[in-house]
PDB file of N, CA and C in Angstrom:
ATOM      1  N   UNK A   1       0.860  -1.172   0.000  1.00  0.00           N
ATOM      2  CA  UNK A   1       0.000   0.000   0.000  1.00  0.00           C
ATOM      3  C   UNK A   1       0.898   1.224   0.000  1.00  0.00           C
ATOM      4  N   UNK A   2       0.506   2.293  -1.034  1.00  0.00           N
ATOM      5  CA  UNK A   2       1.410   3.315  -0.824  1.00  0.00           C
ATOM      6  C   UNK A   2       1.148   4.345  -0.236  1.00  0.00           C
ATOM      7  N   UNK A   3       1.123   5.593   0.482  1.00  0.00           N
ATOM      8  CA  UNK A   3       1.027   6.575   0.796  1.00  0.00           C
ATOM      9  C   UNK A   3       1.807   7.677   1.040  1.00  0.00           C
ATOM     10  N   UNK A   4       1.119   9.003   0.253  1.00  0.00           N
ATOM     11  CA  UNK A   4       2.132   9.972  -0.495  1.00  0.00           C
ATOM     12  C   UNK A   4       1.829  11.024   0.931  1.00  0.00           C
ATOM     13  N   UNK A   5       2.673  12.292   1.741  1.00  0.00           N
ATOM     14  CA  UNK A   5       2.447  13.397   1.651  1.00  0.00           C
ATOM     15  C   UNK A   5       1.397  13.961   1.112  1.00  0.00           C
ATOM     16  N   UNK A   6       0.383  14.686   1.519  1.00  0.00           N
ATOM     17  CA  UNK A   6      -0.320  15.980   0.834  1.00  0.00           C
ATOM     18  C   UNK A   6      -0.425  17.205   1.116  1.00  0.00           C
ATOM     19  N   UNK A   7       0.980  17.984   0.562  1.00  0.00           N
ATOM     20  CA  UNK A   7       0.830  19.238   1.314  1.00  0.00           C
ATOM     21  C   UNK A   7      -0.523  19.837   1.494  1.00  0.00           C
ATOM     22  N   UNK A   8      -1.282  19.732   0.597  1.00  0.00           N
ATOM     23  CA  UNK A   8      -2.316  21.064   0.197  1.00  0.00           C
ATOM     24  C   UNK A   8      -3.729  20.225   1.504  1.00  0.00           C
ATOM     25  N   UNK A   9      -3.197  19.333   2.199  1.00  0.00           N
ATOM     26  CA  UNK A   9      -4.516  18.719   3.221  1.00  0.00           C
ATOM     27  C   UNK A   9      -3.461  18.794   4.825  1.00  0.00           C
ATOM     28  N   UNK A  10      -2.615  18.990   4.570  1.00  0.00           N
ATOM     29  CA  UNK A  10      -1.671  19.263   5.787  1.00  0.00           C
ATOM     30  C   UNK A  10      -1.896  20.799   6.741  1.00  0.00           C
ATOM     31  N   UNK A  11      -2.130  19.926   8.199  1.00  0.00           N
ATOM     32  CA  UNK A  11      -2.254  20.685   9.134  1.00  0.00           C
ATOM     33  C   UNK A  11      -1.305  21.657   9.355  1.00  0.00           C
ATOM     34  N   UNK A  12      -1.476  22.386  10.000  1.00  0.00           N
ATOM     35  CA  UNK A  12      -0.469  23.754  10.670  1.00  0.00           C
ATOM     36  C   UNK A  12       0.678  22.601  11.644  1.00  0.00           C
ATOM     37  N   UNK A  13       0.313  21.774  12.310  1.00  0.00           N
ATOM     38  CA  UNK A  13       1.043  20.883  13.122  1.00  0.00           C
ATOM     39  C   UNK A  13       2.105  20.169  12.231  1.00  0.00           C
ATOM     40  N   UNK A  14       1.240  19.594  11.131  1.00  0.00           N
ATOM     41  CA  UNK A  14       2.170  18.666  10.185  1.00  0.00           C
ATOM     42  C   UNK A  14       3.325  19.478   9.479  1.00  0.00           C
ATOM     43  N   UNK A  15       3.034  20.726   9.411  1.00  0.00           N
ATOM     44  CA  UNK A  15       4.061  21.370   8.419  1.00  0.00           C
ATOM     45  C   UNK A  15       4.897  22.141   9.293  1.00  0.00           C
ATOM     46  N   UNK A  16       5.098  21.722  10.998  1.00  0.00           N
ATOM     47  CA  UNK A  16       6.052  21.979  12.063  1.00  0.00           C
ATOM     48  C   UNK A  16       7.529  20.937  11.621  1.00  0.00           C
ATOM     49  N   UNK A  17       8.310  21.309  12.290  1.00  0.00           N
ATOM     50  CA  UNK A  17       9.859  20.415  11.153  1.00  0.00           C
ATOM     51  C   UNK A  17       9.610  19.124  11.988  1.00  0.00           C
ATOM     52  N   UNK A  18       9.166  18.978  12.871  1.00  0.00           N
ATOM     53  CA  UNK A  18       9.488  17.369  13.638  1.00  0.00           C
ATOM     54  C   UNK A  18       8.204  16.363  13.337  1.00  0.00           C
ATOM     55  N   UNK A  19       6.980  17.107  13.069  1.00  0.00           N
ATOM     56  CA  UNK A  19       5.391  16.486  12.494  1.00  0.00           C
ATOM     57  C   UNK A  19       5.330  15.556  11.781  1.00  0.00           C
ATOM     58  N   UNK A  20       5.437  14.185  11.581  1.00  0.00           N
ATOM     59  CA  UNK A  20       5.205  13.751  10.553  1.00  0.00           C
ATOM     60  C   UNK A  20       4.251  14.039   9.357  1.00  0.00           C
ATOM     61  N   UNK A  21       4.509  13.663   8.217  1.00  0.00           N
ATOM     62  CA  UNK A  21       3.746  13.878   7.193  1.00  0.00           C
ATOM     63  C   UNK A  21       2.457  13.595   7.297  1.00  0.00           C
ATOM     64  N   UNK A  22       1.081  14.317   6.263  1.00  0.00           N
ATOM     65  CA  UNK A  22      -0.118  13.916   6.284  1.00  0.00           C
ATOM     66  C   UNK A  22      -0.180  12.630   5.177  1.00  0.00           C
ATOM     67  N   UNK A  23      -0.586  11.650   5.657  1.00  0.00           N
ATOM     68  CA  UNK A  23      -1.174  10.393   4.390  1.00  0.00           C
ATOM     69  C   UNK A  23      -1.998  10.526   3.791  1.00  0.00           C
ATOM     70  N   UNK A  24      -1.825  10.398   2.644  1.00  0.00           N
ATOM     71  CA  UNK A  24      -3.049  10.278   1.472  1.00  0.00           C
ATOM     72  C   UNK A  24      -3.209   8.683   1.153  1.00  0.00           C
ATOM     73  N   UNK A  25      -4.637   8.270   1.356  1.00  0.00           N
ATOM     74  CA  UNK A  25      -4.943   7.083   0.653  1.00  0.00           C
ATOM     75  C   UNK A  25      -6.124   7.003  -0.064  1.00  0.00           C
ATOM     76  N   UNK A  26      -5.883   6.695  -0.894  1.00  0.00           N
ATOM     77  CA  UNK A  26      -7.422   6.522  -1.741  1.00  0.00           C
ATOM     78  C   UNK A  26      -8.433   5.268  -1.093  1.00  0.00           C
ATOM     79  N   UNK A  27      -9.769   5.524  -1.532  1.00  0.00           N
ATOM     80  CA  UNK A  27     -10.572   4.852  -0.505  1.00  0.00           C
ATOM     81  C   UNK A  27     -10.673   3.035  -0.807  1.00  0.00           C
ATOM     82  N   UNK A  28     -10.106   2.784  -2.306  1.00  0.00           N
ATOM     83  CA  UNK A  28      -9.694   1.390  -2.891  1.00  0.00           C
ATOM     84  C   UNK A  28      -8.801   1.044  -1.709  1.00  0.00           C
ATOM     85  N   UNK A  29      -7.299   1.947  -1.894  1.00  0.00           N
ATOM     86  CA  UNK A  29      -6.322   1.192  -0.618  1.00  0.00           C
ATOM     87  C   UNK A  29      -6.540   1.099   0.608  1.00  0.00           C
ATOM     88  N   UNK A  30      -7.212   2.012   1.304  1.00  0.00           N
ATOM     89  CA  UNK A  30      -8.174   1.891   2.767  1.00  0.00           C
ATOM     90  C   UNK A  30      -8.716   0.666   2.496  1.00  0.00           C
ATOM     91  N   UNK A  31      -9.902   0.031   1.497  1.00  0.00           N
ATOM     92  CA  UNK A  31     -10.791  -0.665   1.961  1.00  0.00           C
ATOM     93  C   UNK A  31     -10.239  -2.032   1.254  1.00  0.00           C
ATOM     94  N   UNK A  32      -9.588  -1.934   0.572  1.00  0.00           N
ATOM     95  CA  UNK A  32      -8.850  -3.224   0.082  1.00  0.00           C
ATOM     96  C   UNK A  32      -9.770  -3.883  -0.523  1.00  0.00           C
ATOM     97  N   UNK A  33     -10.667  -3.046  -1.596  1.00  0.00           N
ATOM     98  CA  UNK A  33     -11.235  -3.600  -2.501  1.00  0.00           C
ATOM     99  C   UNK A  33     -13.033  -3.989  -2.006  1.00  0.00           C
ATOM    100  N   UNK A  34     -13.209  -3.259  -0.817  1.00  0.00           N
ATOM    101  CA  UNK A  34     -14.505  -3.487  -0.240  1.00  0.00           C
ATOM    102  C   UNK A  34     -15.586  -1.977  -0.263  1.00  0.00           C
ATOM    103  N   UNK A  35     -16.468  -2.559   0.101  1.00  0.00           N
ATOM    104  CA  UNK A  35     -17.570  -1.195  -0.107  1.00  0.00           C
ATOM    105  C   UNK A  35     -17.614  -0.686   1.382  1.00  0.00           C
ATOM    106  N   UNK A  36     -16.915  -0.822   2.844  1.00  0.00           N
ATOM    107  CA  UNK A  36     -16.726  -0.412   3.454  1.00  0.00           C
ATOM    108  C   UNK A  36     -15.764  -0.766   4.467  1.00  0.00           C
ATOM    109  N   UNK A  37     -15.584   0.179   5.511  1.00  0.00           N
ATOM    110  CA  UNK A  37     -14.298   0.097   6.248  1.00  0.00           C
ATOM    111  C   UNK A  37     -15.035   0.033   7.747  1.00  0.00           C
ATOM    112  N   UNK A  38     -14.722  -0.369   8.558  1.00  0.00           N
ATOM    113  CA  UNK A  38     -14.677   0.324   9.669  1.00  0.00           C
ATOM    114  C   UNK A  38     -13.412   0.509  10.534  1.00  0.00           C
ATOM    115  N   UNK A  39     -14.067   1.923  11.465  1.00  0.00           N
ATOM    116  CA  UNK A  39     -12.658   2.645  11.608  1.00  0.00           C
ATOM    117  C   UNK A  39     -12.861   2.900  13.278  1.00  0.00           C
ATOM    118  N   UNK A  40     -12.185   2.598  13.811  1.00  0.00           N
ATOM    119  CA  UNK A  40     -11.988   2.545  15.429  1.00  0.00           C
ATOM    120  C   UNK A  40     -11.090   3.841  15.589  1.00  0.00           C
ATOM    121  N   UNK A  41     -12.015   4.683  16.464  1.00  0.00           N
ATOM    122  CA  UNK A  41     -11.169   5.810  17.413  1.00  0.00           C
ATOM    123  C   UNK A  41     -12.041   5.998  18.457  1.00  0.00           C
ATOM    124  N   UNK A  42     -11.236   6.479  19.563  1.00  0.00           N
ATOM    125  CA  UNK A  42     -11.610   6.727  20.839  1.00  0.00           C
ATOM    126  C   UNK A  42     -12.543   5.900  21.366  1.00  0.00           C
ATOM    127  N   UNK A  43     -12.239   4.309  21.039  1.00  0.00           N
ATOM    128  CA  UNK A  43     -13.506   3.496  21.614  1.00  0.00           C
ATOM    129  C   UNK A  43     -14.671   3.293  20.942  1.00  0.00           C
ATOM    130  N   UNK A  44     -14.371   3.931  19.588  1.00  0.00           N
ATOM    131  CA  UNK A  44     -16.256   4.482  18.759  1.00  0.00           C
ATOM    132  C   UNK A  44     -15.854   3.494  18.057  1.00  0.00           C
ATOM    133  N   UNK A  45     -16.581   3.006  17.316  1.00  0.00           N
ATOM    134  CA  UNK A  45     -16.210   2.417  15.745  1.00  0.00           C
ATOM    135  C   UNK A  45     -17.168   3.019  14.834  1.00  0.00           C
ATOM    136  N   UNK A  46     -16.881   3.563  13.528  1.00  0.00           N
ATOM    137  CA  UNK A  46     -17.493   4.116  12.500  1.00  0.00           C
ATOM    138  C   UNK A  46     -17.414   3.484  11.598  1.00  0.00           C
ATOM    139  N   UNK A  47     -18.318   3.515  10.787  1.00  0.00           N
ATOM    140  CA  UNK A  47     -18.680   2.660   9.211  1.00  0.00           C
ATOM    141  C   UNK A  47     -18.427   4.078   7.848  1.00  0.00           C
ATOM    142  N   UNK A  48     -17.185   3.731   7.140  1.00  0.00           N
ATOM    143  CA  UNK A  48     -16.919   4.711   6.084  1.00  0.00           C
ATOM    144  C   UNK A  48     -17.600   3.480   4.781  1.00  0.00           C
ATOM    145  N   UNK A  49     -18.862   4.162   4.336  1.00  0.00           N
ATOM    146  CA  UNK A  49     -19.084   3.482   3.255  1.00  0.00           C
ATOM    147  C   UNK A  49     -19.047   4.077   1.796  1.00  0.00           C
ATOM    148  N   UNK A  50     -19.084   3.249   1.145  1.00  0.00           N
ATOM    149  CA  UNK A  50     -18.952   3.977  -0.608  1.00  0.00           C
ATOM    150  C   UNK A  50     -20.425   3.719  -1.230  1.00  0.00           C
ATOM    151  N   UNK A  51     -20.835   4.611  -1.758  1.00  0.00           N
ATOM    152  CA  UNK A  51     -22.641   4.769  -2.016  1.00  0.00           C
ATOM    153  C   UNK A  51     -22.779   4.014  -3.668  1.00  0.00           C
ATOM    154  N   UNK A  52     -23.818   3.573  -3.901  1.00  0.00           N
ATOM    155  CA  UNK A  52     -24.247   3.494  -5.300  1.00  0.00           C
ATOM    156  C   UNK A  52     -23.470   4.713  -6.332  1.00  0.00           C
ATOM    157  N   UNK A  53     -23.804   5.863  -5.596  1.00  0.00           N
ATOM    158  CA  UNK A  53     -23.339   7.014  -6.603  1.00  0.00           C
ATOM    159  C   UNK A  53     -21.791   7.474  -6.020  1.00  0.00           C
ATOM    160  N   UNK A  54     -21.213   6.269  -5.774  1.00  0.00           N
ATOM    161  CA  UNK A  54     -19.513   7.008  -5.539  1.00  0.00           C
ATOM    162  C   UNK A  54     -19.513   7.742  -4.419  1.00  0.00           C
ATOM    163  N   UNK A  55     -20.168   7.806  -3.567  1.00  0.00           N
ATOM    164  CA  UNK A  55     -19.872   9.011  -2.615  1.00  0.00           C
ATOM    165  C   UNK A  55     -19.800   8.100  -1.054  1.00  0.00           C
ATOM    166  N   UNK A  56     -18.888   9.120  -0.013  1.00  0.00           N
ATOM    167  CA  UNK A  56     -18.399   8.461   0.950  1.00  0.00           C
ATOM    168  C   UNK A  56     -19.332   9.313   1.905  1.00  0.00           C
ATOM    169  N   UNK A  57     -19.399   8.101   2.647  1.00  0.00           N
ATOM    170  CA  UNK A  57     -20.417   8.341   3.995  1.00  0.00           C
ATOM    171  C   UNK A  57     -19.710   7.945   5.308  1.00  0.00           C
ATOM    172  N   UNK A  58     -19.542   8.696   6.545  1.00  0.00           N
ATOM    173  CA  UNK A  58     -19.011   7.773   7.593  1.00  0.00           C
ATOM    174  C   UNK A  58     -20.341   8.258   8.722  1.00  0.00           C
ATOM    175  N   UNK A  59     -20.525   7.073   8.970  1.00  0.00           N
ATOM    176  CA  UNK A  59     -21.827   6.791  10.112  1.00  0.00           C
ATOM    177  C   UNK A  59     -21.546   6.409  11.402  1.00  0.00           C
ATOM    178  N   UNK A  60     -21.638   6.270  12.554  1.00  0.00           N
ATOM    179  CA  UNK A  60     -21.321   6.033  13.802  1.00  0.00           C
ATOM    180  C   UNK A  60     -22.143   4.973  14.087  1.00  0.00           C
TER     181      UNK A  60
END
């Protein structure tokens, strides 16, 4: 899986000299070929799905 830098989505933090870089992944390499992900933070888990019409949804 690759992931590039994106300056132009990079925080004020990230573009501090010690910050690591922001990742870009497209939603194919996130989901590894599936129509959704789920994504664990702070104990939550969220559902990032991909719609009939291409479009991304994340639901709780």
């Amino acid at each position: 899986m690759h992931s590039a830098p994106c300056p132009s989505l990079a925080s004020p933090a990230a573009l501090r000299h010690n910050a690591a870089p922001v990742r870009r992944l497209s939603f194919a390499q996130l989901s590894a070929g599936a129509r959704e992900v789920l994504i664990e933070h702070a104990g939550q888990v969220y559902r990032l799905s991909l719609t009939a019409q291409n479009k991304l949804i994340l639901t709780k």
